[in-house]
Protein backbone atom coordinates (compact mmCIF):
# COMPACT_ATOMS: atom_id res chain seq x y z
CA UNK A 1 0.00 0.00 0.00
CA UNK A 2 1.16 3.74 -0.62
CA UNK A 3 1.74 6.29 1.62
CA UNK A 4 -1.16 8.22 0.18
CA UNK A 5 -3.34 4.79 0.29
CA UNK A 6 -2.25 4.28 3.88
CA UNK A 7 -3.29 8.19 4.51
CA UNK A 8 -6.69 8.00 2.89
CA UNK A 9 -7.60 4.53 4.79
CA UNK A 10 -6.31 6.13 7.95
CA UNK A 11 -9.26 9.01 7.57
CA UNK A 12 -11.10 6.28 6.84
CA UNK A 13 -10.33 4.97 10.80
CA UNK A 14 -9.21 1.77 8.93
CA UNK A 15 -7.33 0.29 12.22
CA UNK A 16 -5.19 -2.06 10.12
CA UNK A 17 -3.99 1.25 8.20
CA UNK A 18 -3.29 2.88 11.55
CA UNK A 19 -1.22 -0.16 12.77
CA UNK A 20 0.68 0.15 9.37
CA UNK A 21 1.13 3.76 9.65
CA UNK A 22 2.41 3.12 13.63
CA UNK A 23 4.57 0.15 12.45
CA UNK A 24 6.02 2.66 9.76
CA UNK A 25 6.61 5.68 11.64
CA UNK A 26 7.11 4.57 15.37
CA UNK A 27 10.84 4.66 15.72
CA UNK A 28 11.19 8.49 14.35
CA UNK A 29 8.33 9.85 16.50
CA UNK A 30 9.50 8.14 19.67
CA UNK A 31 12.90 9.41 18.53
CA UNK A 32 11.25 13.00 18.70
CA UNK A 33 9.64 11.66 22.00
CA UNK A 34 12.43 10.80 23.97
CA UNK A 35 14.03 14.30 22.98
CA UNK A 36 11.21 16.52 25.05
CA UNK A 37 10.41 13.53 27.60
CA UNK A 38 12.35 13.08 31.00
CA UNK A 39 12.82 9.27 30.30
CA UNK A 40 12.09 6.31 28.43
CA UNK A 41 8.06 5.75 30.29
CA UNK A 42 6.83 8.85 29.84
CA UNK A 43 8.52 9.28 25.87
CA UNK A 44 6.74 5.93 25.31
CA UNK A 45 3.12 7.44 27.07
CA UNK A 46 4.28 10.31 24.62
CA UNK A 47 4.30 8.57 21.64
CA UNK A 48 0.95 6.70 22.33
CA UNK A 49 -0.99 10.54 22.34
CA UNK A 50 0.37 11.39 19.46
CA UNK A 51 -0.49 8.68 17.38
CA UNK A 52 -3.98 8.96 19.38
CA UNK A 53 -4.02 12.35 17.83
CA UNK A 54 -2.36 11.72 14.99
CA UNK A 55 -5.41 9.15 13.92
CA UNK A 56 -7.98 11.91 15.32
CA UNK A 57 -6.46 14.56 13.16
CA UNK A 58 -5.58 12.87 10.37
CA UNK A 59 -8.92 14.00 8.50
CA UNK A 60 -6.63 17.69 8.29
CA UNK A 61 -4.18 16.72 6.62
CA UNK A 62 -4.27 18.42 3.45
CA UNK A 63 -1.50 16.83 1.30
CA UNK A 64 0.57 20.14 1.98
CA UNK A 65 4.04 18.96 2.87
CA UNK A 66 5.35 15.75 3.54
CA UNK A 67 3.24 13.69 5.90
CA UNK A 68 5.90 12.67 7.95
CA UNK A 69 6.79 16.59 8.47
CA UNK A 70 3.00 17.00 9.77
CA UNK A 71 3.67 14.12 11.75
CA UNK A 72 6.34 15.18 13.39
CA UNK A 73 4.81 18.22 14.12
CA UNK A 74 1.65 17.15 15.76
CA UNK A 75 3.98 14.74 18.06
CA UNK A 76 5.90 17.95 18.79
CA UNK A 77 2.77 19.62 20.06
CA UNK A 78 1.07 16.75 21.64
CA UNK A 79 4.10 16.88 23.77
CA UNK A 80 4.10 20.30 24.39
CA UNK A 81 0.39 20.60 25.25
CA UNK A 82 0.94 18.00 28.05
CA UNK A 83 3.81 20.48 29.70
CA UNK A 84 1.85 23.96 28.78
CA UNK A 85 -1.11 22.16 30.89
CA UNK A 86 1.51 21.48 33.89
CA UNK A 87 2.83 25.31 33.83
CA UNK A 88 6.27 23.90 34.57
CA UNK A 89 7.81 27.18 33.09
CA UNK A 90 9.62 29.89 35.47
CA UNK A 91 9.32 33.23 34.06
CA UNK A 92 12.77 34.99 34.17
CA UNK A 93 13.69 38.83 34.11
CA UNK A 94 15.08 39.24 30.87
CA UNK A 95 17.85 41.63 32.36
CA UNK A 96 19.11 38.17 33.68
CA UNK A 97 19.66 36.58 30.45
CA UNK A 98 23.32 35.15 29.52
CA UNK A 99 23.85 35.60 25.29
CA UNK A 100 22.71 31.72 24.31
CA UNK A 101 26.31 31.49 22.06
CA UNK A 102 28.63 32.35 24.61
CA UNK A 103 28.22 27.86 26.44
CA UNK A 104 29.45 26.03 23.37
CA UNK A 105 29.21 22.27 24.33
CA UNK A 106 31.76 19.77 23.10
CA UNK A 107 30.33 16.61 22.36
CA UNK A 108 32.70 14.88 20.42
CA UNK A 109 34.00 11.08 21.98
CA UNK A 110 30.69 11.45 23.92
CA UNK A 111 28.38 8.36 23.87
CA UNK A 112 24.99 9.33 22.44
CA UNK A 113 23.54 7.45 25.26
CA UNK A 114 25.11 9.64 27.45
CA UNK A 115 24.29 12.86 25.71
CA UNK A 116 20.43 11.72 25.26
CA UNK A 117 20.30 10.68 29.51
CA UNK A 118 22.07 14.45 30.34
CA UNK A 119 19.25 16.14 28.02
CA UNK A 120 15.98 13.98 29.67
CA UNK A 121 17.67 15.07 32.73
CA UNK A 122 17.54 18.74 32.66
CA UNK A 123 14.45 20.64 33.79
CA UNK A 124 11.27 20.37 31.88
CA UNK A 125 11.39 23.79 30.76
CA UNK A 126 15.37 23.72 30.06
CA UNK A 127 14.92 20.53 28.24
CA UNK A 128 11.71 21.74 25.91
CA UNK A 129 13.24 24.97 24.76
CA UNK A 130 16.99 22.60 24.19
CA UNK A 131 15.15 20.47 22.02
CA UNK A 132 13.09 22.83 20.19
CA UNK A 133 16.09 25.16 19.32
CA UNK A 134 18.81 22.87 19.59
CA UNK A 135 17.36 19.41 17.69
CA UNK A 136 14.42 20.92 15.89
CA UNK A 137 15.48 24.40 14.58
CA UNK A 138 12.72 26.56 16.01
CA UNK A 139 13.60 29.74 16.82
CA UNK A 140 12.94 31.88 20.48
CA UNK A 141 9.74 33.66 18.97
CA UNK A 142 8.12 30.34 17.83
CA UNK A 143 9.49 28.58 21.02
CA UNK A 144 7.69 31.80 23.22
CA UNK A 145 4.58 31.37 20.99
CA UNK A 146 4.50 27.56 21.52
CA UNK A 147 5.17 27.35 24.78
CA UNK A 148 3.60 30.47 26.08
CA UNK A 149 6.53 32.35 27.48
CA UNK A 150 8.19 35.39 26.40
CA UNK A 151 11.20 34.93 24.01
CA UNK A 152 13.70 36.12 26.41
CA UNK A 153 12.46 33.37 28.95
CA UNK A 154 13.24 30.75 25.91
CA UNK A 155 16.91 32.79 25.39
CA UNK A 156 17.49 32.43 29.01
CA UNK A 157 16.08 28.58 29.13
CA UNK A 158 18.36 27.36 26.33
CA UNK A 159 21.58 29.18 28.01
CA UNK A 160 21.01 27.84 31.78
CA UNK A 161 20.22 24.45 29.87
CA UNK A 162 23.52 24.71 27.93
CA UNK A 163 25.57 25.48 30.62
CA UNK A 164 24.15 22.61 33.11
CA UNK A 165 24.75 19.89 29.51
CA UNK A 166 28.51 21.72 29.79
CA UNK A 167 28.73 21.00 33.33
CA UNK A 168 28.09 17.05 32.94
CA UNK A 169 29.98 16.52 30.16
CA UNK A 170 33.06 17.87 31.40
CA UNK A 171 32.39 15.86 34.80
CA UNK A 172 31.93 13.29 32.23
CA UNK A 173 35.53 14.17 30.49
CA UNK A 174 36.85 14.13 33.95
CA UNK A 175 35.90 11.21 35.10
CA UNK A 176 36.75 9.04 31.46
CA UNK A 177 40.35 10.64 30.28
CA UNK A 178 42.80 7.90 30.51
């Protein structure tokens, strides 16, 4: 079956479509998942709501841009909505905000295990705006707009979050030069 076959049987509610489209398209959302969850569990409980609203909103899909893209943008939101709802965000005086180029993090010779564990670790709020700028490419306005705080709040988020990832890895450096 095609992608646009699988996409028309999916509006359709066709659950065998939906288990083909899951079976196809599992690994890269959980991928996404795992970026803006605090561990495995709740990237998995993640991943389940947005294919839940994946096959709900499927019907709005207008065959504008890859599928996958819309995808992965629905996941991104599904997870986002679930840490707007919690308010987890601390609203920062922009006067306090360090210029987010001056941390540059070294990750070369650094296990991607390691790397992915030190992100899921930081702060919701740290680890949102990381991922969003960092892994996905938004920007601070579209960050702000997303996550409803203002776009020095996601400046500041992404620096304190840079400089904490700086802080393990060179404890991590530390503790594994031979």
């Amino acid at each position: 079956m095609t992608l646009d076959e699988l996409i028309i049987q999916c509006k359709q509610q066709n659950a065998s479509a939906q288990g083909e489209l899951y079976k196809q398209y599992n690994r890269i959302l959980f991928a996404i998942c795992l970026r803006y969850s605090p561990n495995y569990t709740e990237a998995e409980d993640n991943l389940q709501d947005a294919f839940l609203t994946i096959f709900k909103k499927v019907g709005q899909y207008n065959g504008k841009g890859s599928f996958e893209g819309w995808m992965k943008r629905v996941t991104v939101n599904t997870v986002l909505q679930k840490y707007r709802k919690q308010r987890s965000f601390e609203i920062v005086d922009e006067g306090q905000i360090q210029d987010e180029e001056e941390v540059e993090i070294e990750t070369d010779e650094i296990p991607l295990e390691f790397l992915l564990k030190i992100v899921q670790e930081l702060p919701d709020r740290y680890r949102l705006v990381f991922s969003m700028y960092v892994m996905d490419g938004y920007q601070h306005k579209e960050i702000a707009e997303m996550l409803g705080i203002s776009d020095g709040t996601s400046k500041s988020n992404l620096a304190r979050a840079r400089i904490i990832l700086q802080k393990k890895i060179e404890e991590y450096n530390a503790n594994n030069d031979t």
